[in-house]
C-alpha atoms as a PDB file:
ATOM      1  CA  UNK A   1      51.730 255.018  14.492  1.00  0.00           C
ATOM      2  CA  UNK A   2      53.405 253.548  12.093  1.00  0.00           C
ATOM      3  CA  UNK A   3      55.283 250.992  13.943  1.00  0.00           C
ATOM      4  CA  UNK A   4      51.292 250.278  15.123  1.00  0.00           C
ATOM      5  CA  UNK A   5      50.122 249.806  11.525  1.00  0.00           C
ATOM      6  CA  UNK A   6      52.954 247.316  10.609  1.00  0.00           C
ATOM      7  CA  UNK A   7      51.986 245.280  13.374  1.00  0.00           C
ATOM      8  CA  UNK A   8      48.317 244.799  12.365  1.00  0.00           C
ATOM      9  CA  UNK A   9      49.319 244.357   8.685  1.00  0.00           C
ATOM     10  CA  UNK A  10      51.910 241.111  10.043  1.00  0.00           C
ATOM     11  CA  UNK A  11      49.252 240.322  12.132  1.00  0.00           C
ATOM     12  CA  UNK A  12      46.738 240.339   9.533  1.00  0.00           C
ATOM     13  CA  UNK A  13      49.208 238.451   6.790  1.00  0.00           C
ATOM     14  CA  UNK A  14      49.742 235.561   9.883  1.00  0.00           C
ATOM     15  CA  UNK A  15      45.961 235.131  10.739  1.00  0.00           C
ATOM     16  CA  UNK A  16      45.581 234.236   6.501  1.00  0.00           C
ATOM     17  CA  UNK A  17      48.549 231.723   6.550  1.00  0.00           C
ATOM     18  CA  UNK A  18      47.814 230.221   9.464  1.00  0.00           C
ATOM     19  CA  UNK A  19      43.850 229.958   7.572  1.00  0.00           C
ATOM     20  CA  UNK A  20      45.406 229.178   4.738  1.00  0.00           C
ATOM     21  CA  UNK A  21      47.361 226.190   6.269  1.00  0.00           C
ATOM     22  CA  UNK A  22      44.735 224.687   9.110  1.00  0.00           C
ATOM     23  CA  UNK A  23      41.890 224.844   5.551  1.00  0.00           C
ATOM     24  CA  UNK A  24      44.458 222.796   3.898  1.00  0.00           C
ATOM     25  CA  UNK A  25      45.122 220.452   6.518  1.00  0.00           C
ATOM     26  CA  UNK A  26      41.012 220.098   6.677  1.00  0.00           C
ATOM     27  CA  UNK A  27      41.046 219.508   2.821  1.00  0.00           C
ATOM     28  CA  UNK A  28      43.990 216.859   2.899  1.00  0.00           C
ATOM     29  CA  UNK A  29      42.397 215.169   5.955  1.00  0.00           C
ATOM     30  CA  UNK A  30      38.933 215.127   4.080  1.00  0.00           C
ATOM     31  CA  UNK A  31      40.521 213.580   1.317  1.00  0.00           C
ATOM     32  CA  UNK A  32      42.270 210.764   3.259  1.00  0.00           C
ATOM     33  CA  UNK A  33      39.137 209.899   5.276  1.00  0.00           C
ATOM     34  CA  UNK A  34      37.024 210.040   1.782  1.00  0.00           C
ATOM     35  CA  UNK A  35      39.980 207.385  -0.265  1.00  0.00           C
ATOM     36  CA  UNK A  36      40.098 205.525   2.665  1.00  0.00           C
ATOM     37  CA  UNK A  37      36.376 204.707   2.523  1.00  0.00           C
ATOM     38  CA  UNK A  38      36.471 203.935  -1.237  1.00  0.00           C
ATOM     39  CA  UNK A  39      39.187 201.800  -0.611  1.00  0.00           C
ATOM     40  CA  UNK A  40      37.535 199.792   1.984  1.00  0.00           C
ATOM     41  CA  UNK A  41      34.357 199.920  -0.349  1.00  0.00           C
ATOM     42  CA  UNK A  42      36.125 198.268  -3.070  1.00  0.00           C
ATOM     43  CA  UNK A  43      37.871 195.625  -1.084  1.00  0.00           C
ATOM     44  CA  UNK A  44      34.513 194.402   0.552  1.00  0.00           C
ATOM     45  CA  UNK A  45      32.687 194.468  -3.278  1.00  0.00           C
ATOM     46  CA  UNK A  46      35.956 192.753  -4.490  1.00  0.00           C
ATOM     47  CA  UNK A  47      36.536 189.920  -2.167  1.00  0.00           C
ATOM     48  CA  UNK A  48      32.509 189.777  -2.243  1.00  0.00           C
ATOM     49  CA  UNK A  49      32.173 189.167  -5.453  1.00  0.00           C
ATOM     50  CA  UNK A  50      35.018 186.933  -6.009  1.00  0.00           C
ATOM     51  CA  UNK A  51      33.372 184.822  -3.027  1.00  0.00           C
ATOM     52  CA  UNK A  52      29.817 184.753  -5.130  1.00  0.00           C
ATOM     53  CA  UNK A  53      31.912 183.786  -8.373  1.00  0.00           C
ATOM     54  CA  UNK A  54      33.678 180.953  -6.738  1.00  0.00           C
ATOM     55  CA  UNK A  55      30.411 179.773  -5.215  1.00  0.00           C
ATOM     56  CA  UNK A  56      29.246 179.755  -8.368  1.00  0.00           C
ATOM     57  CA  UNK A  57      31.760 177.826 -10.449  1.00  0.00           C
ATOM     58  CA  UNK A  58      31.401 175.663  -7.292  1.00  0.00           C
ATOM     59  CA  UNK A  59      27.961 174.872  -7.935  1.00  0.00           C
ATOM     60  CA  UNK A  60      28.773 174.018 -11.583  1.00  0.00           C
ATOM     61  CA  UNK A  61      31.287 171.901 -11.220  1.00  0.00           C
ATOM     62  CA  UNK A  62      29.126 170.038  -9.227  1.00  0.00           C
ATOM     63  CA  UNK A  63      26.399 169.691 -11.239  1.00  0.00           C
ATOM     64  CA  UNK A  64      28.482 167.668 -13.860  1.00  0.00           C
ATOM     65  CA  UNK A  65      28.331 164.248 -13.667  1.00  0.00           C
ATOM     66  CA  UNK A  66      32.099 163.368 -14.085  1.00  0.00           C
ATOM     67  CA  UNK A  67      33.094 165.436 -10.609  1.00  0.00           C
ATOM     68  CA  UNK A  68      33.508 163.730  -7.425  1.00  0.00           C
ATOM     69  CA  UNK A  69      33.698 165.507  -4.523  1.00  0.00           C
ATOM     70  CA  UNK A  70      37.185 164.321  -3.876  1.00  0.00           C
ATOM     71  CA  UNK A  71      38.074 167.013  -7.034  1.00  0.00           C
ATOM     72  CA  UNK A  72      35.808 169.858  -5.522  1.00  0.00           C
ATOM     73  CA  UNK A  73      38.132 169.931  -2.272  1.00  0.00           C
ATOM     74  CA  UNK A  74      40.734 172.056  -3.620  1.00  0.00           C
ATOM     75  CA  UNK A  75      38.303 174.350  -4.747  1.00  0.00           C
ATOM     76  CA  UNK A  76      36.040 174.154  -1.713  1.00  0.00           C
ATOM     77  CA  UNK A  77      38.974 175.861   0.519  1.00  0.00           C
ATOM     78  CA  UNK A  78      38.694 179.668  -1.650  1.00  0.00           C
ATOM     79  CA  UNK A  79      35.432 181.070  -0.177  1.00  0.00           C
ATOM     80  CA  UNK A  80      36.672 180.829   2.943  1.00  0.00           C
ATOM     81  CA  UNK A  81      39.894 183.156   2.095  1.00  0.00           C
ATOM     82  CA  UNK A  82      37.066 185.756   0.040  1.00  0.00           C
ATOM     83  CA  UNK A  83      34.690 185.598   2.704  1.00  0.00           C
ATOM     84  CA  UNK A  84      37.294 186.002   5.216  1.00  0.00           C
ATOM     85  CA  UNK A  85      38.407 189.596   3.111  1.00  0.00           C
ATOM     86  CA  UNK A  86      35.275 190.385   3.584  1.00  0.00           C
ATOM     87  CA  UNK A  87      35.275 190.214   7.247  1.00  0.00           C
ATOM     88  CA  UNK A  88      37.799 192.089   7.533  1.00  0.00           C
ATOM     89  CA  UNK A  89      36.885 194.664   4.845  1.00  0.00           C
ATOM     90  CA  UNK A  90      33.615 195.299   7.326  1.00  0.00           C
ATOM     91  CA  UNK A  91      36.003 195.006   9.862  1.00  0.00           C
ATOM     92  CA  UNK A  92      38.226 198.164   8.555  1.00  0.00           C
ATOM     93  CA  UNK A  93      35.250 199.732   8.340  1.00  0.00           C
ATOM     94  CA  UNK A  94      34.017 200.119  11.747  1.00  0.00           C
ATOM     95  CA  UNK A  95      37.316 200.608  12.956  1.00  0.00           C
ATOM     96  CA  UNK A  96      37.743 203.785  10.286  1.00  0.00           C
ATOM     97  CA  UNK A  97      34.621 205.195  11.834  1.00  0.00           C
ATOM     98  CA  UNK A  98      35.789 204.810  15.212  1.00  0.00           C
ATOM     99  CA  UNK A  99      39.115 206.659  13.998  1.00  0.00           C
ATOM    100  CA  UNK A 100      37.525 209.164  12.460  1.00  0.00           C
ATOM    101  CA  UNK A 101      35.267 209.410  15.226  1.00  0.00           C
ATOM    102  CA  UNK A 102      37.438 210.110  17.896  1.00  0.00           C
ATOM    103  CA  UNK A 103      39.245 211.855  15.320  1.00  0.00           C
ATOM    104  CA  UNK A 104      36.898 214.702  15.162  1.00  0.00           C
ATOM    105  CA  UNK A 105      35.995 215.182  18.522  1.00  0.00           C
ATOM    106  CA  UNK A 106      39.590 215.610  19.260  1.00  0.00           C
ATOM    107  CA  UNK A 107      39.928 218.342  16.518  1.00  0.00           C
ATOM    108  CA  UNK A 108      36.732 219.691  17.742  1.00  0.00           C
ATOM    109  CA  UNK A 109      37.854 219.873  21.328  1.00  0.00           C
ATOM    110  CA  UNK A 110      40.798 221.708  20.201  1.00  0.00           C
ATOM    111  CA  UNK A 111      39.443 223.903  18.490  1.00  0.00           C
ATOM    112  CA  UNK A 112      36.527 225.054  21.166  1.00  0.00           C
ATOM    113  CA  UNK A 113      38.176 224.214  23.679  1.00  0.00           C
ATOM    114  CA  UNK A 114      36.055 221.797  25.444  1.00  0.00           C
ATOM    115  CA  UNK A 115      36.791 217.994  25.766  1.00  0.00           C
ATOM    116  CA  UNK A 116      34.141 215.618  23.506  1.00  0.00           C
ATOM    117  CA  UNK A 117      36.116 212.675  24.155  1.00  0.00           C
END
């Protein structure tokens, strides 16, 4: 009897580790997916803005008299490089919710043992 009692108290202490661990794999994977997003967030309101701020000064510029167009070409080439972050910041985006996507059903089929995918 005793030797039966062991068993169920190892068995017991396993089943919480092996909680413990697959709740703090969820947690660190939540937190990933979450800092990813804010990342991406703040890269498409960065290069965004930057875009609307150069557009801006652009529009200045040429509002003075003393400007010829020939001096606006240097600065005429820099939305293109903010606007083209942005892209890509969208971009990121859709592709992290396809990840994550695919990333679930996986863990879900695994879990309940049917496929999702």
């Amino acid at each position: 009897m005793s030797d039966q009692g062991a068993y169920d108290r190892n068995q017991r202490a396993a089943e919480r580790e092996h909680d413990l661990v697959i709740d703090r794999g969820t947690r660190l994977t939540e937190a990933s997916t979450r800092d990813t997003q804010e990342a991406i967030k703040l890269d498409l309101l960065i290069n965004s803005g930057a875009a609307v701020a150069i557009l801006a000064f652009i529009s200045t510029l040429a509002s003075r008299s003393g400007i010829t167009l020939a001096n606006l070409k240097s600065v005429t080439n820099s939305p293109y490089w903010f606007t083209e972050g942005s892209v890509f910041a969208g971009l990121t985006a859709g592709f992290a919710y396809l990840s994550n996507s695919k990333y679930a059903s996986f863990s879900l089929s695994i879990r309940y043992g049917n496929i999702l995918i």
